[in-house]
Structure formats: C-alpha cells, structure tokens
Protein backbone atom coordinates (compact mmCIF):
# COMPACT_ATOMS: atom_id res chain seq x y z
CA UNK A 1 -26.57 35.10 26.25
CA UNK A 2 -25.58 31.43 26.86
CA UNK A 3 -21.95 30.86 28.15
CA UNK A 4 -21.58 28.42 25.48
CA UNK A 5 -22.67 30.84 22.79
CA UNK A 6 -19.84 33.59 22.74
CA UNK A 7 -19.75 34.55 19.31
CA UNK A 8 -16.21 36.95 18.82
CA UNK A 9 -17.15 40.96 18.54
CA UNK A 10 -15.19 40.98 15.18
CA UNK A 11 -14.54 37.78 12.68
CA UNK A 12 -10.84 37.26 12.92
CA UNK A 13 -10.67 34.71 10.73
CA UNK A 14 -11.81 36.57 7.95
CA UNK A 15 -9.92 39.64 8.28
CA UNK A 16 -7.02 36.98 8.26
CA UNK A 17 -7.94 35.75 5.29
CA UNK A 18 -8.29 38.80 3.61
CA UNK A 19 -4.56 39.29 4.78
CA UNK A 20 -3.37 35.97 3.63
CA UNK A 21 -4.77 36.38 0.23
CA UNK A 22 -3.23 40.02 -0.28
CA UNK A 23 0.11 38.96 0.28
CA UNK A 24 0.63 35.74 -0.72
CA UNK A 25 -0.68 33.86 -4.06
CA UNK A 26 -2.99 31.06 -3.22
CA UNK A 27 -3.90 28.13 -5.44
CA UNK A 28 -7.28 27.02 -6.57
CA UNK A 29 -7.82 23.09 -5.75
CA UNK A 30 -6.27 20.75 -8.80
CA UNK A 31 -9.01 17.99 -7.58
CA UNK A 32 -12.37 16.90 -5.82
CA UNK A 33 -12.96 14.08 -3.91
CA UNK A 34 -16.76 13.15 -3.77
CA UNK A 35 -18.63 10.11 -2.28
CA UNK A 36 -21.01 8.75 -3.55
CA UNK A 37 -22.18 4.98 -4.02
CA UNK A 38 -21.40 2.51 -7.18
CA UNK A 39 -24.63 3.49 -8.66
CA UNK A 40 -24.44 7.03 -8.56
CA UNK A 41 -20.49 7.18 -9.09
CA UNK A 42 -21.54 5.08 -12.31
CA UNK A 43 -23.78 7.92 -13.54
CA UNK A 44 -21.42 10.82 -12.74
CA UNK A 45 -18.86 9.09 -14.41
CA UNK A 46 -21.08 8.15 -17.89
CA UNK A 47 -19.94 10.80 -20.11
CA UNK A 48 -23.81 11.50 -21.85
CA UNK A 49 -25.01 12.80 -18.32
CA UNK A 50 -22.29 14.43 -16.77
CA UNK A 51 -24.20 17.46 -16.45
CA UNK A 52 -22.00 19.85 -14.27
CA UNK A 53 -19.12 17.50 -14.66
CA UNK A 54 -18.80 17.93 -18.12
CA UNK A 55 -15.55 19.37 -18.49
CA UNK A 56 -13.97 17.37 -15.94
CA UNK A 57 -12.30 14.44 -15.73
CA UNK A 58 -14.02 12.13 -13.71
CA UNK A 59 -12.70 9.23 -12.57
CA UNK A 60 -14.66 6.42 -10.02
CA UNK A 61 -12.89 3.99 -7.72
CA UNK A 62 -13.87 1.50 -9.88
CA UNK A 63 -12.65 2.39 -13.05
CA UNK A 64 -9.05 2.86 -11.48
CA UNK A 65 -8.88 -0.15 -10.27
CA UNK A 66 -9.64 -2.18 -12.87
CA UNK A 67 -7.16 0.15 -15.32
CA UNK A 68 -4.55 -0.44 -12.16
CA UNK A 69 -5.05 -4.19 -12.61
CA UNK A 70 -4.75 -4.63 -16.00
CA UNK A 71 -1.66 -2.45 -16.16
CA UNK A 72 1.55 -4.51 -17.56
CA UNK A 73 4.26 -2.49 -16.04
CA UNK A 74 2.57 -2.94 -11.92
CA UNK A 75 2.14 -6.49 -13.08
CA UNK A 76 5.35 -7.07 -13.97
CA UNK A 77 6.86 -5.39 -10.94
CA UNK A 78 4.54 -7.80 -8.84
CA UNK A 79 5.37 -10.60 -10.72
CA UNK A 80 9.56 -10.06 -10.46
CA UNK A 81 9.04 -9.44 -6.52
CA UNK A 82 6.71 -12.25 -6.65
CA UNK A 83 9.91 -14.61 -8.38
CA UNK A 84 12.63 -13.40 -6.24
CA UNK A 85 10.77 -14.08 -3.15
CA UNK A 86 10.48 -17.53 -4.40
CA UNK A 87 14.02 -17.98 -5.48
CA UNK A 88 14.67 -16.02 -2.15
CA UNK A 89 13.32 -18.90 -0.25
CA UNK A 90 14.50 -21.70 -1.87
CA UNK A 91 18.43 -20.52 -1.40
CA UNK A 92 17.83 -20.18 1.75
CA UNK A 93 15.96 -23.80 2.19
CA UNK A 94 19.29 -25.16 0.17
CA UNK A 95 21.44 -23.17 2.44
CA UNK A 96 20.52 -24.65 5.20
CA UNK A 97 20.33 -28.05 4.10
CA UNK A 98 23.82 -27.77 3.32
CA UNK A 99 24.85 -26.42 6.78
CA UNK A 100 22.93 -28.97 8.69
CA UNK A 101 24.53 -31.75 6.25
CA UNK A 102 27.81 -29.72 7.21
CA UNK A 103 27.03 -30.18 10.82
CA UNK A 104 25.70 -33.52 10.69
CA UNK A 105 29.60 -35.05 9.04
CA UNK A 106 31.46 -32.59 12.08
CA UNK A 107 29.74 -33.45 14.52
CA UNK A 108 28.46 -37.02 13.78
CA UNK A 109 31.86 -38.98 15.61
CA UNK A 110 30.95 -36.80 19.05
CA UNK A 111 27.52 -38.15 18.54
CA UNK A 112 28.14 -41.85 18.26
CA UNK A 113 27.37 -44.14 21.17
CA UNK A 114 30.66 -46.16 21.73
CA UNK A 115 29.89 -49.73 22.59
CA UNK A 116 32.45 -52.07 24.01
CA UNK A 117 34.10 -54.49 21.93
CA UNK A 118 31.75 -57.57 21.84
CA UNK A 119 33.79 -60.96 22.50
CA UNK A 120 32.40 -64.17 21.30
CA UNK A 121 31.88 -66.43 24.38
C-alpha cells in the first residue's frame, strides 16, 4: 500500500452524518447555481425546452440584468445619489470660493508691497 494512499478502516464521515441528520433537522437547498455559457443558459432558460427544469424557476445572468436595469426604483436611487453628489460638489466649490475671497480681503493689506512716497523732482 502506497503511503499516500491510506484510506481510514471505517468512514467517519458518514457515520457523522448519519448522526447529524438524526438529531438535528437539515434543510434541502432553496437554489442551484449552474454554469453554463450564453448559448446554453439561453436554452435552459426558454420555457418550451426546459426539460428537467420544468418546474423551476430559472433565471440566467442575463435576464437579471437587464430586469435590474430597467428597474425604476434602483434607477431612481442611482439617480438621487447621482444629484446629491453633484450638488455635493458644487457647495463645496462655492464654499471655498467664499473662504479664499474671505482670505484674500484679511489678508490682502499684509500682502501689499509698500513703496515709498514718490516726490516729483
């Protein structure tokens, strides 16, 4: 027997299962993620052959998105965040127009270059 090949003298994993599932309740999965590409996620998701799929809802990552993008309500939320940002960054451009205005009129008589009197000769 090959060192790497040690198979356990009793399967304790599925007398721990057996445990688990006398005891406690365990659910069945709600869901099923499968992957497959556009074309064949296109025919699992046509209703005439969806064969074992039948009862299921099937939904394809395509589909969702485009129901996602059209949807009014995550549009609207996008498009209020979108506005606010914008206002956002215009009080703050206006805010700090004013203070360097503010700043300007203060400091402005430190800033002046004082030239001597000129005397006409």
């Amino acid at each position: 027997m090959d060192e790497h090949d040690r198979r356990p003298t009793r399967c304790v994993g599925s007398l721990d299962l057996l445990r688990f599932q006398a005891a406690h309740a365990t659910r069945q999965p709600t869901e099923w993620w499968i992957r497959a590409d556009d074309a064949a996620a296109a025919g699992a998701v046509d209703p005439t052959t969806a064969g074992a799929f039948a009862r299921a809802t099937v939904l394809s990552r395509i589909d969702r998105t485009a129901s996602l993008s059209a949807d009014p309500l995550a549009l609207g939320i996008i498009g209020a965040l979108a506005l606010g940002f914008v206002v956002a960054g215009l009080f703050a451009v206006i805010g700090l127009a004013a203070s360097a205005a503010v700043s300007a009129v203060v400091w402005a008589p430190q800033w002046t270059i004082r030239l001597p009197p000129q005397t006409d000769r």
